[in-house]
N, C-alpha and C. Protein backbone atom coordinates (compact mmCIF):
# COMPACT_ATOMS: atom_id res chain seq x y z
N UNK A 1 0.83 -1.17 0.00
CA UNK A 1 0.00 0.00 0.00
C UNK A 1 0.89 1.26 0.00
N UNK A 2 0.64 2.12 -0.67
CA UNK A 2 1.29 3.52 -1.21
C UNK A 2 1.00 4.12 0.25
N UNK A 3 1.82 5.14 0.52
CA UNK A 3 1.64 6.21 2.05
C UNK A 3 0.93 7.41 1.07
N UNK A 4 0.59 8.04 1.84
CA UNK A 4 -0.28 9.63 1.77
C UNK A 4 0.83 9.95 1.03
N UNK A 5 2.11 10.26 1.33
CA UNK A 5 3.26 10.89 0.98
C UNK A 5 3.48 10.74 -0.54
N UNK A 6 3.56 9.99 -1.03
CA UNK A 6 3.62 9.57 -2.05
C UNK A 6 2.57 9.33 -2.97
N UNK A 7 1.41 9.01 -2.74
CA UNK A 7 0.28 9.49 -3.52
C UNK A 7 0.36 11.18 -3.55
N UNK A 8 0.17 11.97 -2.62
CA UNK A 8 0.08 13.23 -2.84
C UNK A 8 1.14 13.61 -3.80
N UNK A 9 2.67 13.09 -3.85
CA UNK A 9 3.59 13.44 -4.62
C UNK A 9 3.18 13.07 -6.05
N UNK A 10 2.51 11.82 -5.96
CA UNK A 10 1.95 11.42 -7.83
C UNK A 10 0.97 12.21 -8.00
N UNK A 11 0.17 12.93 -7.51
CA UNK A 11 -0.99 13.64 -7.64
C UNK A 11 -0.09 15.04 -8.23
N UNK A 12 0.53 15.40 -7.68
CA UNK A 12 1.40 16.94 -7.67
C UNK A 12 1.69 16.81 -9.01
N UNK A 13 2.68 15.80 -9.46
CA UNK A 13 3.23 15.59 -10.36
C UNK A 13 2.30 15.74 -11.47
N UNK A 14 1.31 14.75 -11.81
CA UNK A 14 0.09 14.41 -12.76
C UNK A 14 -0.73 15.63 -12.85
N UNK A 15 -0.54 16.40 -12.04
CA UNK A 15 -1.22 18.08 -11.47
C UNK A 15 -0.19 19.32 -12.24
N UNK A 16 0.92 18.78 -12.28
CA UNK A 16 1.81 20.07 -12.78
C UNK A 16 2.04 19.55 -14.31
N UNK A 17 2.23 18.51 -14.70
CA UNK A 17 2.43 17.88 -15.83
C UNK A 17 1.11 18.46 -17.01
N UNK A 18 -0.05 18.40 -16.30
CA UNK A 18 -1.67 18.56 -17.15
C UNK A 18 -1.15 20.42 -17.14
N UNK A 19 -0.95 21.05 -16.48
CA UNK A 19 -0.56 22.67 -16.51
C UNK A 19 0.47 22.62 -17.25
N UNK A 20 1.42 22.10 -17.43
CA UNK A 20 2.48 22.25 -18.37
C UNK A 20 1.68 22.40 -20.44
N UNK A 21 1.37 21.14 -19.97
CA UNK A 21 0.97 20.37 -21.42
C UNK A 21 -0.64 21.41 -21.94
N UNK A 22 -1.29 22.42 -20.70
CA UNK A 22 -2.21 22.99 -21.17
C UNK A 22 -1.41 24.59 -21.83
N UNK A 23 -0.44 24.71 -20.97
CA UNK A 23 0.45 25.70 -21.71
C UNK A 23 1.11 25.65 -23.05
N UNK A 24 1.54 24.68 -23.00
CA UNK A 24 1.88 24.57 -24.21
C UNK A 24 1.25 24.34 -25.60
N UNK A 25 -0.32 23.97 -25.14
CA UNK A 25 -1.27 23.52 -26.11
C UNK A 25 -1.79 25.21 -26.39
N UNK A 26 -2.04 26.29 -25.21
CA UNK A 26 -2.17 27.14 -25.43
C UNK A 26 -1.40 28.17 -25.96
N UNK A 27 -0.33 28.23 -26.11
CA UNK A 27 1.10 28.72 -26.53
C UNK A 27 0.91 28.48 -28.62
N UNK A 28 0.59 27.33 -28.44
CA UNK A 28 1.01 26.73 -29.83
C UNK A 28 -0.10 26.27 -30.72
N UNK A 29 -1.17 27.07 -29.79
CA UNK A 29 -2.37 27.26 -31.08
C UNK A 29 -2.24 28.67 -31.08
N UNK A 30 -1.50 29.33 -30.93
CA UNK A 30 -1.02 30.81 -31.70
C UNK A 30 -2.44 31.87 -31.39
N UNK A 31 -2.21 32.84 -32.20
CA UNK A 31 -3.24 33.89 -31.48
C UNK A 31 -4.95 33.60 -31.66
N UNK A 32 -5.51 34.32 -31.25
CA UNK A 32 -7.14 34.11 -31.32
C UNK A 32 -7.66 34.23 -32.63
N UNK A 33 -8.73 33.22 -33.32
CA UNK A 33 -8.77 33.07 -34.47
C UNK A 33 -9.76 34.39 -35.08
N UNK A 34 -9.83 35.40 -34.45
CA UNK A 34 -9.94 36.49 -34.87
C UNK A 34 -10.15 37.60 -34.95
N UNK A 35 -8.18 37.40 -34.79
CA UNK A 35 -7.40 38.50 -34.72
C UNK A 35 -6.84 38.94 -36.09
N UNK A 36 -6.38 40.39 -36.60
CA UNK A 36 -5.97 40.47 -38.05
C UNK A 36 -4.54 39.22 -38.06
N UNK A 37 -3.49 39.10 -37.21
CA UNK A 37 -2.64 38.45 -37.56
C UNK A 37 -2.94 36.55 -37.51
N UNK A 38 -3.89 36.49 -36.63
CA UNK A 38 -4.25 34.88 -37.09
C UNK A 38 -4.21 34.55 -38.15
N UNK A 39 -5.35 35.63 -39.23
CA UNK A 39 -5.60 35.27 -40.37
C UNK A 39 -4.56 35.82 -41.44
N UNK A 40 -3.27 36.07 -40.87
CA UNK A 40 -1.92 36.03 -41.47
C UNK A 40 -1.75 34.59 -41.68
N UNK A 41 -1.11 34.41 -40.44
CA UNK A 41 -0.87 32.90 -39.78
C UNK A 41 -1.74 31.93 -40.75
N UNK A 42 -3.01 31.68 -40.57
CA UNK A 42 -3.81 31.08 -40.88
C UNK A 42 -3.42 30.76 -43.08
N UNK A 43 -3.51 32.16 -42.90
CA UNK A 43 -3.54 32.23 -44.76
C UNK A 43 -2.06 31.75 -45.46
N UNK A 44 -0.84 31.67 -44.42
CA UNK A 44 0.33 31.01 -44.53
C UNK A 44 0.36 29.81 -44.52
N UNK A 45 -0.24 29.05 -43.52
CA UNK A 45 -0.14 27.88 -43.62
C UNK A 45 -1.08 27.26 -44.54
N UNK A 46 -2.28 27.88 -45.08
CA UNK A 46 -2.98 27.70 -46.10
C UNK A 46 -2.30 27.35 -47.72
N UNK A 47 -1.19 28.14 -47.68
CA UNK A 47 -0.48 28.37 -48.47
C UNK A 47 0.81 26.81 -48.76
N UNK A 48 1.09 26.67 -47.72
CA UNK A 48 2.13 25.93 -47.42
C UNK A 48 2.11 24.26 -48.00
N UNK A 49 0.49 24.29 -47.22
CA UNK A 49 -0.36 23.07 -47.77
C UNK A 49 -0.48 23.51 -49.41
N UNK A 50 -0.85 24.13 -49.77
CA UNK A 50 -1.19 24.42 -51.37
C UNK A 50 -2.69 24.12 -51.38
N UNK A 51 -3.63 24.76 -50.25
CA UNK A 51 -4.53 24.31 -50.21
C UNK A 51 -5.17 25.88 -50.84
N UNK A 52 -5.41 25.91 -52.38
CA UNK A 52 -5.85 26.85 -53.33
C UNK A 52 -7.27 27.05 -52.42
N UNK A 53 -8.37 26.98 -52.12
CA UNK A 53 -9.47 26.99 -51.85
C UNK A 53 -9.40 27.67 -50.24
N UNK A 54 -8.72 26.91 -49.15
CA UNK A 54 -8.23 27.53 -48.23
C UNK A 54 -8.08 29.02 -48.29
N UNK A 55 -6.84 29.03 -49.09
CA UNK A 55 -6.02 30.11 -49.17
C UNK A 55 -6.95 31.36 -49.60
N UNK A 56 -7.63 31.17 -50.85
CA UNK A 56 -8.42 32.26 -51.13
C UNK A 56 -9.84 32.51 -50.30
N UNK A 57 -9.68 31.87 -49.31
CA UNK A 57 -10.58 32.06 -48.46
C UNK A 57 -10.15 33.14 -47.57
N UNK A 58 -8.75 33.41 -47.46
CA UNK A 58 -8.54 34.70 -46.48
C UNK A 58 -8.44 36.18 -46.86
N UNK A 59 -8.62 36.37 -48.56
CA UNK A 59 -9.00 37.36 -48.97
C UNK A 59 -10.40 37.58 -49.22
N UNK A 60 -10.43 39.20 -49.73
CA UNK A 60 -11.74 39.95 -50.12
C UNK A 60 -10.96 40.24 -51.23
N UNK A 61 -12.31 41.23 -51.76
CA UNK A 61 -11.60 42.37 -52.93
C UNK A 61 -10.96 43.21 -52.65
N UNK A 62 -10.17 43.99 -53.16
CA UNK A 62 -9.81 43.45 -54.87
C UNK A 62 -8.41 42.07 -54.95
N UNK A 63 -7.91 42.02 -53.74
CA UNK A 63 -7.32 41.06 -53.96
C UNK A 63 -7.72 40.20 -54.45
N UNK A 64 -8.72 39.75 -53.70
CA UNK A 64 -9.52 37.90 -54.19
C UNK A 64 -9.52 38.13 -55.57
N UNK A 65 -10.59 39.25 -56.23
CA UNK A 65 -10.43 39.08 -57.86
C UNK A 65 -8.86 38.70 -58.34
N UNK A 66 -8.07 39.47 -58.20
CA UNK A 66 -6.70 39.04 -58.75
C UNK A 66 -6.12 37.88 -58.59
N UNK A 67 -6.54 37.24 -57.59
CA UNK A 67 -5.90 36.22 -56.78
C UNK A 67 -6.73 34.99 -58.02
N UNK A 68 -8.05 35.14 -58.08
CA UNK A 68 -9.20 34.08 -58.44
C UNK A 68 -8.65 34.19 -60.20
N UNK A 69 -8.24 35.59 -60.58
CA UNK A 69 -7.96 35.93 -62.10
C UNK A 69 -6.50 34.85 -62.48
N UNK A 70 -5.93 34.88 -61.33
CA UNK A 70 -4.51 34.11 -61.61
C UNK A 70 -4.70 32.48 -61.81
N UNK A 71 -6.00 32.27 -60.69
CA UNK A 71 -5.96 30.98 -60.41
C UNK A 71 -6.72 30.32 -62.19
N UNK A 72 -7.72 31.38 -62.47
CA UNK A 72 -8.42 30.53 -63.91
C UNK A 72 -7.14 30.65 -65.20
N UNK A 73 -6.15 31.43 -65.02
CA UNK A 73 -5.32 31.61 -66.26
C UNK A 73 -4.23 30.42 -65.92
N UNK A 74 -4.23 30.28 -64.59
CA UNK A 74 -2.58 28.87 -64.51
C UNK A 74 -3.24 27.80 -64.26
N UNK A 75 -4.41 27.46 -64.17
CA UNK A 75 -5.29 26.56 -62.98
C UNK A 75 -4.93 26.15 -61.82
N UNK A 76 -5.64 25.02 -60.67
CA UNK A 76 -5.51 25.17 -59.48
C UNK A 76 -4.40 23.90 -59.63
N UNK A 77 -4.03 23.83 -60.48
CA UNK A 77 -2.64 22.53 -59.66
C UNK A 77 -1.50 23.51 -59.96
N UNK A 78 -1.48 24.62 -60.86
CA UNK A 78 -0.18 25.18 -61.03
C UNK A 78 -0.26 26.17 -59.74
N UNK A 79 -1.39 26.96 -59.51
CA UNK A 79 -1.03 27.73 -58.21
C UNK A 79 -1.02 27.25 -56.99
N UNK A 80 -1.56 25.91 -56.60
CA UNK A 80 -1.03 25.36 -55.34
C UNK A 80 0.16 24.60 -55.47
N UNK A 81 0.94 24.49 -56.64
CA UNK A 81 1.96 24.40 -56.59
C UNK A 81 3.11 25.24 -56.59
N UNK A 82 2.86 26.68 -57.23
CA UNK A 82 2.85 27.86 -56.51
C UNK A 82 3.41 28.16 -55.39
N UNK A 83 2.17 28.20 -54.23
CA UNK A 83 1.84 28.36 -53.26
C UNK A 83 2.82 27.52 -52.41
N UNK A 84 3.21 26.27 -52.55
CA UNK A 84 3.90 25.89 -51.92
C UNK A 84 5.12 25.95 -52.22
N UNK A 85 5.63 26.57 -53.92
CA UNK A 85 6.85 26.61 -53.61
C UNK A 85 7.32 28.03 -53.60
N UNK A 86 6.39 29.24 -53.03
CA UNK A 86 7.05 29.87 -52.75
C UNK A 86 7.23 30.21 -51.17
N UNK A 87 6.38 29.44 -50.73
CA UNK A 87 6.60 29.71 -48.95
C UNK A 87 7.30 28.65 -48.79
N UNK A 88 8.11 27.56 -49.12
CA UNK A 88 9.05 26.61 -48.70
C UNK A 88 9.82 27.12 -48.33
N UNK A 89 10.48 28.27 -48.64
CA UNK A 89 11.87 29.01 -48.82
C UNK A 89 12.21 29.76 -47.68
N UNK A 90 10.73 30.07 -46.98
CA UNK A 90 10.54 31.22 -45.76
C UNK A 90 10.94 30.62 -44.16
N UNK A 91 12.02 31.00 -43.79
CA UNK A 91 12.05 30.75 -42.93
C UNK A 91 11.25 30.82 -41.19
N UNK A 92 11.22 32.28 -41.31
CA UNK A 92 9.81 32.34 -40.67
C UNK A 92 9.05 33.72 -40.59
N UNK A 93 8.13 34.18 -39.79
CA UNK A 93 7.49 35.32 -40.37
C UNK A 93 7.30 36.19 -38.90
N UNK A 94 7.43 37.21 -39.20
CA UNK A 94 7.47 38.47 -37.93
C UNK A 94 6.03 39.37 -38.33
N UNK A 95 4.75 39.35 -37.40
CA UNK A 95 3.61 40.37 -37.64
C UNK A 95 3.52 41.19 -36.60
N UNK A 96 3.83 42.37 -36.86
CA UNK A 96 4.01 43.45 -36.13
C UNK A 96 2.40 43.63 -35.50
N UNK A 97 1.99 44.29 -34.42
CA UNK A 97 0.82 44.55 -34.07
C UNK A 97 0.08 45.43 -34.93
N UNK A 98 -1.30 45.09 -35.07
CA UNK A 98 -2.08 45.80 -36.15
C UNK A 98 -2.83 46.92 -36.04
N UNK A 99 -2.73 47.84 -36.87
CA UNK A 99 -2.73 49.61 -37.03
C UNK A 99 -4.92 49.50 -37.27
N UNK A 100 -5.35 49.16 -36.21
CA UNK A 100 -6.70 49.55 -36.32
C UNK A 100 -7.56 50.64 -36.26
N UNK A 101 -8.10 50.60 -37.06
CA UNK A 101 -9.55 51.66 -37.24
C UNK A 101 -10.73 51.12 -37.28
N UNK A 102 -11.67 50.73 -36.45
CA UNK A 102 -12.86 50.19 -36.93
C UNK A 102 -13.08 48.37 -37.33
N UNK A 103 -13.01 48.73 -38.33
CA UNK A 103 -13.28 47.32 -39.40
C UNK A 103 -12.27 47.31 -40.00
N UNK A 104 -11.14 48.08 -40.11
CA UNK A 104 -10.01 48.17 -40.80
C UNK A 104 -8.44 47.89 -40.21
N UNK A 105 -7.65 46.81 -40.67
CA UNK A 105 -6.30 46.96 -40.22
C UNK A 105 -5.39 46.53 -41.12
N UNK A 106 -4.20 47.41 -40.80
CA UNK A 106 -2.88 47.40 -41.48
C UNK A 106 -2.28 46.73 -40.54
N UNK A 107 -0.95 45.65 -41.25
CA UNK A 107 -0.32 44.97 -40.90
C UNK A 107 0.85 45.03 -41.17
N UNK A 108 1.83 44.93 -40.88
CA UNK A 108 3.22 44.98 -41.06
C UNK A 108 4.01 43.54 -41.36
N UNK A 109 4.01 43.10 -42.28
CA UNK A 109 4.80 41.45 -42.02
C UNK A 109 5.96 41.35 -43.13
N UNK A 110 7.15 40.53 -42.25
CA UNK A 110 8.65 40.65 -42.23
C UNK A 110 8.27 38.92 -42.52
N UNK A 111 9.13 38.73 -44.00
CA UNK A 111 9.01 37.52 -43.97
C UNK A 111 10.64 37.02 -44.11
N UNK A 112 11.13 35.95 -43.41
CA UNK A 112 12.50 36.05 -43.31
C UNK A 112 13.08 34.57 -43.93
N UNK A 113 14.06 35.22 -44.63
CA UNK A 113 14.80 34.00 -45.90
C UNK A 113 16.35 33.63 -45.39
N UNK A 114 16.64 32.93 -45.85
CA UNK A 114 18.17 32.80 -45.45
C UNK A 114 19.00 33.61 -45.60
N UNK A 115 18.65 34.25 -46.87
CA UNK A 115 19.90 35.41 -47.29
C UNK A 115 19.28 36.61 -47.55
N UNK A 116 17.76 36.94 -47.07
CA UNK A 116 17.35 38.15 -47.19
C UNK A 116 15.76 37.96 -46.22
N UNK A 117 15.26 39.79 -46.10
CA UNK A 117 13.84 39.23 -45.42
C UNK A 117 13.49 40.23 -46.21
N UNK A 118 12.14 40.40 -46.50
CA UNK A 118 11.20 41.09 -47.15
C UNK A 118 10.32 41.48 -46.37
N UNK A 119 9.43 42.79 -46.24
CA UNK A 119 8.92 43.20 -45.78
C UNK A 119 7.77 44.02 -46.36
N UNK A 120 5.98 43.83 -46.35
CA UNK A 120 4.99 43.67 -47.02
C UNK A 120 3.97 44.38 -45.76
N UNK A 121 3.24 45.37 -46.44
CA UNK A 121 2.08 46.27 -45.81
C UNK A 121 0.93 44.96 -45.69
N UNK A 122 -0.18 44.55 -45.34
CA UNK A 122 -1.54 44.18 -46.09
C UNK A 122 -2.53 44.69 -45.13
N UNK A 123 -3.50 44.87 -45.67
CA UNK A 123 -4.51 45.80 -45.48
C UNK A 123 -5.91 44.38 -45.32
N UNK A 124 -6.25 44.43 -43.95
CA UNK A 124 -7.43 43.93 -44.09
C UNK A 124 -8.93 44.56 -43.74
N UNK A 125 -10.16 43.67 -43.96
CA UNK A 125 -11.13 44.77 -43.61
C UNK A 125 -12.29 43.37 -42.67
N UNK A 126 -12.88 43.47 -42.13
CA UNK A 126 -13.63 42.42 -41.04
C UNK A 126 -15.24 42.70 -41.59
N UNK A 127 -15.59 41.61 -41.79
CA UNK A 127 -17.22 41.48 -42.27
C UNK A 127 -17.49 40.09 -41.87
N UNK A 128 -18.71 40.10 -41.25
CA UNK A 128 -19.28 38.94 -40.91
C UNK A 128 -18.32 38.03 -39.77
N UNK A 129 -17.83 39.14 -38.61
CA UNK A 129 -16.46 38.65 -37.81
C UNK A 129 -15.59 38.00 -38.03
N UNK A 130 -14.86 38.26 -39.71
CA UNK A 130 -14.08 37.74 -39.73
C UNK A 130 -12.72 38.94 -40.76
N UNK A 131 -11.38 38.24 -40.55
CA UNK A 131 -10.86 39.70 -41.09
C UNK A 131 -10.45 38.73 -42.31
N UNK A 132 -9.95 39.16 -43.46
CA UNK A 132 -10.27 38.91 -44.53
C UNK A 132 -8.48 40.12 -45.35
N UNK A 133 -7.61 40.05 -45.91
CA UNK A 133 -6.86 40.22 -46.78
C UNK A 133 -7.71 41.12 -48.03
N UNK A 134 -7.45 42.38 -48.01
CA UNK A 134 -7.78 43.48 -48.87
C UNK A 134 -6.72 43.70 -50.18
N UNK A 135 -6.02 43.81 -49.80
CA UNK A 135 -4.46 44.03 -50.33
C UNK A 135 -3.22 44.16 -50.37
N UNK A 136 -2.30 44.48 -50.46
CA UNK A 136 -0.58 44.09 -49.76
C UNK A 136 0.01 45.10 -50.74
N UNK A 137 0.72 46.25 -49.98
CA UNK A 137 1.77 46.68 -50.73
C UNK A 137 2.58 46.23 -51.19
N UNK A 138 3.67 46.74 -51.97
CA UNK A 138 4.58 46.08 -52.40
C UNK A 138 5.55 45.67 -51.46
N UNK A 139 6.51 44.21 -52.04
CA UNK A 139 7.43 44.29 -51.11
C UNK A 139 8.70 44.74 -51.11
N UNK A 140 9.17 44.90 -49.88
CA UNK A 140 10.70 45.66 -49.73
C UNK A 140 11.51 44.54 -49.20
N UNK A 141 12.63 44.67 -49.88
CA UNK A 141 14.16 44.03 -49.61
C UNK A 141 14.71 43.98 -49.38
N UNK A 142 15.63 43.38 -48.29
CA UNK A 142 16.70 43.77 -47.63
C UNK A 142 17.39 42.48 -47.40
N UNK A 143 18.85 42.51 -47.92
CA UNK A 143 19.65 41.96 -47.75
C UNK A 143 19.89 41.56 -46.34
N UNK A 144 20.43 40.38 -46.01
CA UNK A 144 21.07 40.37 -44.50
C UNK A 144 22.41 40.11 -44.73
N UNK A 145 23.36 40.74 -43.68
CA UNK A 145 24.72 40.47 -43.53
C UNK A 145 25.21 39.58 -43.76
N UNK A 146 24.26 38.11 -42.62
CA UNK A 146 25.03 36.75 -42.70
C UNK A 146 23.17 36.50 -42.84
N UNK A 147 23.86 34.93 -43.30
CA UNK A 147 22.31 33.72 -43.77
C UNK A 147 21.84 33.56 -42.28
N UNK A 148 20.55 33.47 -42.45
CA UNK A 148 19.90 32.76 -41.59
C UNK A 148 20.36 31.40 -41.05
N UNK A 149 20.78 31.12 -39.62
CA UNK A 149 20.66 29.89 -39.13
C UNK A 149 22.44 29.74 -39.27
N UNK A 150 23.24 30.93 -39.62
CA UNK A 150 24.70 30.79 -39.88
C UNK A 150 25.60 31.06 -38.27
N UNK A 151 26.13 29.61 -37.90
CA UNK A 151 26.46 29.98 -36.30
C UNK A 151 27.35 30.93 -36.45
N UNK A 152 27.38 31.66 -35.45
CA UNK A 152 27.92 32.82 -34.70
C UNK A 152 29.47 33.14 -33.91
N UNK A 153 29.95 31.25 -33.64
CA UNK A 153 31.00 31.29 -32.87
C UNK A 153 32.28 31.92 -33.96
């Protein structure tokens, strides 16, 4: 038969272990699904998969038209193939907090490469509680010194 002592210690344990593992479950489902940068997040990994249908699900107009105009001129196996091979390359992505007005937000996102990061405005707008990809400035370029992931010693 187990003492008090030691049940209470397996209890503690099985008690801090379930708080660990709820942190981390909460940690690593990333921000609230709607927030403007989720549906960053969200429309990236949409992307990643090459899931064409997904993906244009996180825009509006006028993007979506352009987006939908590209997809009938290459069809949907060339742009989810696309799609995945141009976010393969990305190492990972920085979204600055979002510039709100209303129904409206600007976003700031730093997408970072081995040997360079780019950096892209997009503009979303929220209907039917959800935020939705308007448009994206152009992007800017910037070289980095050293590659991504290049040790330091």
């Amino acid at each position: 038969m187990m003492s008090r002592d030691r049940i209470a210690r397996i209890l503690a344990a099985i008690l801090l272990l379930g708080v660990l593992a709820l942190g981390v479950a909460r940690n690593s489902a990333g921000p609230l699904p709607d927030d403007p940068q989720s549906t960053v997040y969200s429309m990236l990994a949409a992307a990643r998969a090459g899931d064409v249908e997904r993906y244009l699900g996180y825009f509006t107009a006028p993007a979506l038209d352009q987006l939908r105009q590209t997809v009938r001129e290459n069809g949907t196996a060339a742009f989810s193939a696309y799609l995945r091979k141009s976010n393969a390359s990305i190492e990972g992505v920085a979204i600055a907090d979002p510039e709100l007005a209303g129904e409206l937000a600007q976003l700031r996102v730093e997408y970072i490469y081995q040997d360079h990061n780019s950096t892209q405005r997009l503009n979303l707008t929220k209907s039917g509680g959800r935020w939705q990809i308007a448009n994206a400035d152009t992007e800017a370029l910037t070289q980095m010194p050293v590659r991504y992931g290049t040790s330091m010693r």
